[in-house]
C-alpha atoms as a PDB file:
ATOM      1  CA  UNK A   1       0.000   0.000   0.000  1.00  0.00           C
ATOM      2  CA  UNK A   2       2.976   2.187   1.276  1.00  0.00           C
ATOM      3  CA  UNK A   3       4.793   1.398  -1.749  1.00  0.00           C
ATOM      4  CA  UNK A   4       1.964   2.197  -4.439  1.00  0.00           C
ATOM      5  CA  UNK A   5       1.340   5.799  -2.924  1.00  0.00           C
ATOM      6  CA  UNK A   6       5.143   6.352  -3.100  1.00  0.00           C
ATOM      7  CA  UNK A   7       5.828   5.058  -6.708  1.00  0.00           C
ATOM      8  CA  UNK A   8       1.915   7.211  -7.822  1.00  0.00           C
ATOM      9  CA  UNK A   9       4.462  10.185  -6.055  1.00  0.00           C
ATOM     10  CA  UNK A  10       6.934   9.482  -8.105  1.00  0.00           C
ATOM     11  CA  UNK A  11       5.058   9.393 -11.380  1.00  0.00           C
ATOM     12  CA  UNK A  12       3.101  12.322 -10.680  1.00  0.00           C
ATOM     13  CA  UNK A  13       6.228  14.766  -9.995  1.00  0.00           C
ATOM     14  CA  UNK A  14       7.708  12.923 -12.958  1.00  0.00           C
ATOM     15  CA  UNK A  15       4.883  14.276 -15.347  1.00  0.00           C
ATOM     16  CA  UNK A  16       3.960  17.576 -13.792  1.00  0.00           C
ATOM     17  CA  UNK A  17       8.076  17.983 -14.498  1.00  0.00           C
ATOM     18  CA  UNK A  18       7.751  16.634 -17.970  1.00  0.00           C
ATOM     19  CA  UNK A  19       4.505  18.870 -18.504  1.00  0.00           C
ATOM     20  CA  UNK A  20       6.468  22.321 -17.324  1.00  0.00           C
ATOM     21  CA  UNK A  21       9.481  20.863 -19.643  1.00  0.00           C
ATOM     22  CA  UNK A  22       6.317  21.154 -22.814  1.00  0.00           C
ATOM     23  CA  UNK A  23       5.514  24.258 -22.306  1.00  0.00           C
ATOM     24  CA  UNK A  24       8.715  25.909 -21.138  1.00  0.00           C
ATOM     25  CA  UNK A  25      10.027  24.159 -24.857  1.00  0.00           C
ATOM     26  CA  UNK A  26       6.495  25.493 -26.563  1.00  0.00           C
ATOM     27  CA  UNK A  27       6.760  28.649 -24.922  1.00  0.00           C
ATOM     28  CA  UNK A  28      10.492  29.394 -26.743  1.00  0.00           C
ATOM     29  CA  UNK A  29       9.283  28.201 -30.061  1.00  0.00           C
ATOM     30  CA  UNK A  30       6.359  30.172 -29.344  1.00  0.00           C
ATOM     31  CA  UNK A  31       8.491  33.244 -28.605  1.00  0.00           C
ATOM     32  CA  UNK A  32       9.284  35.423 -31.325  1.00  0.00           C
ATOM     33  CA  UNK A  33      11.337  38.561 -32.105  1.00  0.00           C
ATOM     34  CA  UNK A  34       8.764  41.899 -32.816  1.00  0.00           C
ATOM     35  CA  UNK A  35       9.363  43.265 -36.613  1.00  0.00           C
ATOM     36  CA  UNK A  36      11.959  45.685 -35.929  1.00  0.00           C
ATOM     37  CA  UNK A  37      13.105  44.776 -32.625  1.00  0.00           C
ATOM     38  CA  UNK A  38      16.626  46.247 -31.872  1.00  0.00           C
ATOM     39  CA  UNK A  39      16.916  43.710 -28.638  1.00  0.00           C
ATOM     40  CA  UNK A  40      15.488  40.868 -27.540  1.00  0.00           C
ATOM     41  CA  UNK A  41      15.637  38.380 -24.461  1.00  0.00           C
ATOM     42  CA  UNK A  42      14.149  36.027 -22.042  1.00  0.00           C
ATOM     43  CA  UNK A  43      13.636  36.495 -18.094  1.00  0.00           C
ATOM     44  CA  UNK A  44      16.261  34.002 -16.842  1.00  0.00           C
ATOM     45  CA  UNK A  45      14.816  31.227 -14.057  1.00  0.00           C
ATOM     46  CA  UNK A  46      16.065  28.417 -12.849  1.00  0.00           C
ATOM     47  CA  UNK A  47      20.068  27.943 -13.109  1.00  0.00           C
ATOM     48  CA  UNK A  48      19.364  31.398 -14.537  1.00  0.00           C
ATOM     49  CA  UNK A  49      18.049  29.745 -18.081  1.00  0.00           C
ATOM     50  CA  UNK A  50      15.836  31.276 -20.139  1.00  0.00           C
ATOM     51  CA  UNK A  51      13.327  28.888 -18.988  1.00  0.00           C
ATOM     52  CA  UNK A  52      10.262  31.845 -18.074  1.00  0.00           C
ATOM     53  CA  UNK A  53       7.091  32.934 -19.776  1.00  0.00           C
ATOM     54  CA  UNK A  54       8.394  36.349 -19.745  1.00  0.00           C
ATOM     55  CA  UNK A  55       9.973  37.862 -22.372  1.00  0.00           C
ATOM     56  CA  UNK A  56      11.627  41.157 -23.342  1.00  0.00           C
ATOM     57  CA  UNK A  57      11.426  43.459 -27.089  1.00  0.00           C
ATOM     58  CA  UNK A  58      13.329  46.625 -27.531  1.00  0.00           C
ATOM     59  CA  UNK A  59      11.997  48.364 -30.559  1.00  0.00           C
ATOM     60  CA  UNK A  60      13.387  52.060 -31.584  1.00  0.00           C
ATOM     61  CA  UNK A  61      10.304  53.573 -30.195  1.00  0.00           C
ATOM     62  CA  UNK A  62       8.774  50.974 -26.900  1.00  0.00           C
ATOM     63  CA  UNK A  63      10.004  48.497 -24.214  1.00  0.00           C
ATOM     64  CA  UNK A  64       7.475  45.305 -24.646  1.00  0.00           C
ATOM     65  CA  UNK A  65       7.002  42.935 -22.164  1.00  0.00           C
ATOM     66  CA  UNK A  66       5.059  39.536 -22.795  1.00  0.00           C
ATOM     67  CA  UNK A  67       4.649  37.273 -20.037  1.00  0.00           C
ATOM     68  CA  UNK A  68       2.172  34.438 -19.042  1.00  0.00           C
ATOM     69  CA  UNK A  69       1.459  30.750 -20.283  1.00  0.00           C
ATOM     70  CA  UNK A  70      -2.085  30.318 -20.688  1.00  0.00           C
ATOM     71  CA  UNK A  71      -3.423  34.016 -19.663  1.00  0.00           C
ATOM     72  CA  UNK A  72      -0.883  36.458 -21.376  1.00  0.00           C
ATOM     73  CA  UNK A  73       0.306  39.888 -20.236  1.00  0.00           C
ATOM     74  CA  UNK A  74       1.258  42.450 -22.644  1.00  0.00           C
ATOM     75  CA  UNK A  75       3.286  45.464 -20.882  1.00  0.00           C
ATOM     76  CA  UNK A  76       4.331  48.436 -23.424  1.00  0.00           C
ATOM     77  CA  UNK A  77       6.378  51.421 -22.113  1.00  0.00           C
ATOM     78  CA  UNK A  78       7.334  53.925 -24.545  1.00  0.00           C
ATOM     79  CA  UNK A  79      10.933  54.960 -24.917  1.00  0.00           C
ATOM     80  CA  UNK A  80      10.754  58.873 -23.865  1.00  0.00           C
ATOM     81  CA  UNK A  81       9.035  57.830 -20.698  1.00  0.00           C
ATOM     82  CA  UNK A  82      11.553  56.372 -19.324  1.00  0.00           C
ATOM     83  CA  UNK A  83      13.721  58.429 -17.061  1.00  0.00           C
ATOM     84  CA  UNK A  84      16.640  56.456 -14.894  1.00  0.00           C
ATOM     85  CA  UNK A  85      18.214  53.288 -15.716  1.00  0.00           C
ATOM     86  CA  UNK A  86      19.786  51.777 -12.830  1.00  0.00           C
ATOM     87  CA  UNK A  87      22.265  47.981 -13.045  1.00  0.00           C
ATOM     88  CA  UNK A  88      22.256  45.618  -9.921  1.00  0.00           C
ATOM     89  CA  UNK A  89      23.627  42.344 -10.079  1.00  0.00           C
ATOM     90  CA  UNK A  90      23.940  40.545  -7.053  1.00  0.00           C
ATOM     91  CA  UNK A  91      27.088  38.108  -6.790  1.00  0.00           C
ATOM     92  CA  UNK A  92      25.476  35.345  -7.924  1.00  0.00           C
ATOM     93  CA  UNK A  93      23.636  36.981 -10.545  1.00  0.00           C
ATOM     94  CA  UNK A  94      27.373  38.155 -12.087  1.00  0.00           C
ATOM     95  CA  UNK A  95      28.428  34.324 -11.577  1.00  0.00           C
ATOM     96  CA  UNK A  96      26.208  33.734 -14.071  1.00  0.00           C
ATOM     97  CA  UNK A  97      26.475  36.541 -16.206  1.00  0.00           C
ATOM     98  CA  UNK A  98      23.374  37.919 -15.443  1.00  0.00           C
ATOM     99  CA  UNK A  99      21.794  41.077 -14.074  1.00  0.00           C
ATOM    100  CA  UNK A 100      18.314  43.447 -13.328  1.00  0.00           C
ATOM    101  CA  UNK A 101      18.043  46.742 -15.078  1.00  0.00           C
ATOM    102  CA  UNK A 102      15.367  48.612 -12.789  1.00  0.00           C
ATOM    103  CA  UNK A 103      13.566  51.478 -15.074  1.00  0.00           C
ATOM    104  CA  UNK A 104      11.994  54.809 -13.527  1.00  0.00           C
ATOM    105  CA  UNK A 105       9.522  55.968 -15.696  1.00  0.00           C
ATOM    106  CA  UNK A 106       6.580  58.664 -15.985  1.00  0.00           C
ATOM    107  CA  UNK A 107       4.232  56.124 -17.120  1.00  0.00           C
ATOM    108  CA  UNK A 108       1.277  55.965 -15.285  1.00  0.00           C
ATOM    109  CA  UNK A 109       0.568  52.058 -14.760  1.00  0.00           C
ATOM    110  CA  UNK A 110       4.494  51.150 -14.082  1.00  0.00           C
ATOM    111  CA  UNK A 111       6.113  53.758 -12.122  1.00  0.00           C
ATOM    112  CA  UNK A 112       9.398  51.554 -11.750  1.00  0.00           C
ATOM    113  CA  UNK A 113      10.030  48.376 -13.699  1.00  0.00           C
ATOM    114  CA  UNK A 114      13.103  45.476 -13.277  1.00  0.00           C
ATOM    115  CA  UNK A 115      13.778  43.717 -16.095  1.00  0.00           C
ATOM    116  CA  UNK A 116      15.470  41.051 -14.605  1.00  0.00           C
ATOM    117  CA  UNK A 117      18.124  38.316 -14.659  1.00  0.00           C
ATOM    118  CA  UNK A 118      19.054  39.254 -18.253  1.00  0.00           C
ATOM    119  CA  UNK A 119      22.290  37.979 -20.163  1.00  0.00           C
ATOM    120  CA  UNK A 120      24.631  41.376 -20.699  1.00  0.00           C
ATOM    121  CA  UNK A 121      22.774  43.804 -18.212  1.00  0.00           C
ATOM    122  CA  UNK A 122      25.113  46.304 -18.343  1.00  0.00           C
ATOM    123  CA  UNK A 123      25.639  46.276 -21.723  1.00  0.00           C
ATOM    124  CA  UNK A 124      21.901  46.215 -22.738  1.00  0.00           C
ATOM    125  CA  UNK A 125      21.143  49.164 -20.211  1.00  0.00           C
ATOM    126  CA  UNK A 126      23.591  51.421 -22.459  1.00  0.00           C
ATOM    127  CA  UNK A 127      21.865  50.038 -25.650  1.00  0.00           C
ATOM    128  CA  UNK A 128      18.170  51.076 -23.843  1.00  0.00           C
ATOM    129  CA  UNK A 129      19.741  54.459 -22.400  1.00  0.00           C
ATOM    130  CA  UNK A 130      21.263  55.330 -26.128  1.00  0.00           C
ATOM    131  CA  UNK A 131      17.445  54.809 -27.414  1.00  0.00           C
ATOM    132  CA  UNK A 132      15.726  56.485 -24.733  1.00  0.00           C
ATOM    133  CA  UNK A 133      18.039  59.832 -25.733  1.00  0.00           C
ATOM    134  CA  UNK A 134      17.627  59.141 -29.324  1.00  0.00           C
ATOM    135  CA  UNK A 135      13.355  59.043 -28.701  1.00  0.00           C
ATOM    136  CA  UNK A 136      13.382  62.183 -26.592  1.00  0.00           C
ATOM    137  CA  UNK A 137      15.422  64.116 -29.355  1.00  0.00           C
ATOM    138  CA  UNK A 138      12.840  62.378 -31.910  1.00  0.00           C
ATOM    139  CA  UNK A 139      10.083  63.498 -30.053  1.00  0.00           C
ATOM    140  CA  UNK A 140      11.589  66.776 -28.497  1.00  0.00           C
ATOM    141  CA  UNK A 141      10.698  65.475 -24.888  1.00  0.00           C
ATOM    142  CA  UNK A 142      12.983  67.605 -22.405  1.00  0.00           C
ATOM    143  CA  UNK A 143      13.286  66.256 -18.887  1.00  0.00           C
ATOM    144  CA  UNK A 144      12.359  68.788 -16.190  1.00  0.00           C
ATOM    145  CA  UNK A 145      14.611  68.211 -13.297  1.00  0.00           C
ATOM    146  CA  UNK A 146      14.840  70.648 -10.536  1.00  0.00           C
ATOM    147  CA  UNK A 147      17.425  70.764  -8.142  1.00  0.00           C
ATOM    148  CA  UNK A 148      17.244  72.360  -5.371  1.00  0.00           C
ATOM    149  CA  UNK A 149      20.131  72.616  -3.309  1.00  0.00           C
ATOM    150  CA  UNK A 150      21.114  73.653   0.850  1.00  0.00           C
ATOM    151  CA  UNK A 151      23.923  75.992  -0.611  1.00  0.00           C
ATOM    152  CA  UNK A 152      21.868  77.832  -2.845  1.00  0.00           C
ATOM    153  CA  UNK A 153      19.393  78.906  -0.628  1.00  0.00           C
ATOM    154  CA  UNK A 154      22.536  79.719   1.398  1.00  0.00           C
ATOM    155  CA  UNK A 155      24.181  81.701  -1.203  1.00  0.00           C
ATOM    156  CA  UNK A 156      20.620  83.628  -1.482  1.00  0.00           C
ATOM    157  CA  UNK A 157      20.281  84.862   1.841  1.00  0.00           C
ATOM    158  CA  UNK A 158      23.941  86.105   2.033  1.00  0.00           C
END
């Protein structure tokens, strides 16, 4: 009795890992580069292999992100939103040549946004940043940052 529940175990974890294995292989045949994309990569899981359902476009003008296996999510930010870039790779993540790219943005729905554990982080945050610059000349979008500084409003009242 023991020994049938066990071995029904066993063959149960074997298929439901067999089953993930189908779609994780459907899933990348699935996946497919955007017309025009200038980038293009795969959230990094497990052994930190491109083994998600979420994956990344760069086109010249939006940041696409598709994720999901049966219910899909479709995430669009456009290039002259974006404000800040920022790199972190924890030590494991640079073992494996890996890192996040976290995104400030004006967009309403994602304020911030980590693309994470992606092959060449650094690299492919200086490809996004050149694009972002090139969309806000395109589109003549001019940051507004104010600074506002202690020794200013010192030098003001002296």
């Amino acid at each position: 009795m023991l020994l049938s529940v066990i071995l029904t175990l066993i063959i149960l974890t074997i298929l439901i890992a067999v089953g993930l294995l189908i779609l994780a292989c459907l899933s990348l045949k699935a996946d497919k580069n955007i017309k025009g994309s200038i980038w293009h990569d795969r959230k990094r899981t497990i052994f930190y292999l491109p083994l998600s359902f979420t994956s990344y476009n760069l086109t010249p003008e939006k940041f696409l992100v598709t994720s999901g296996i049966f219910n899909i999510k479709d995430e669009e930010i456009r290039l002259y939103r974006i404000l800040d870039l920022t790199y972190k790779a924890s030590f494991l993540q640079r073992l494996f040549g890996v890192g996040n790219i976290v995104l400030n943005t004006t967009d309403k729905t994602s304020k911030t946004f980590t693309i994470k554990n992606i092959k060449d982080a650094r690299n492919i945050k200086e490809l996004i940043s050149d694009n972002v610059e090139k969309e806000r000349e395109k589109k003549r979008v001019f940051g507004r940052e104010y600074m506002v500084s202690d020794d200013i409003e010192d030098d003001e009242t002296n």
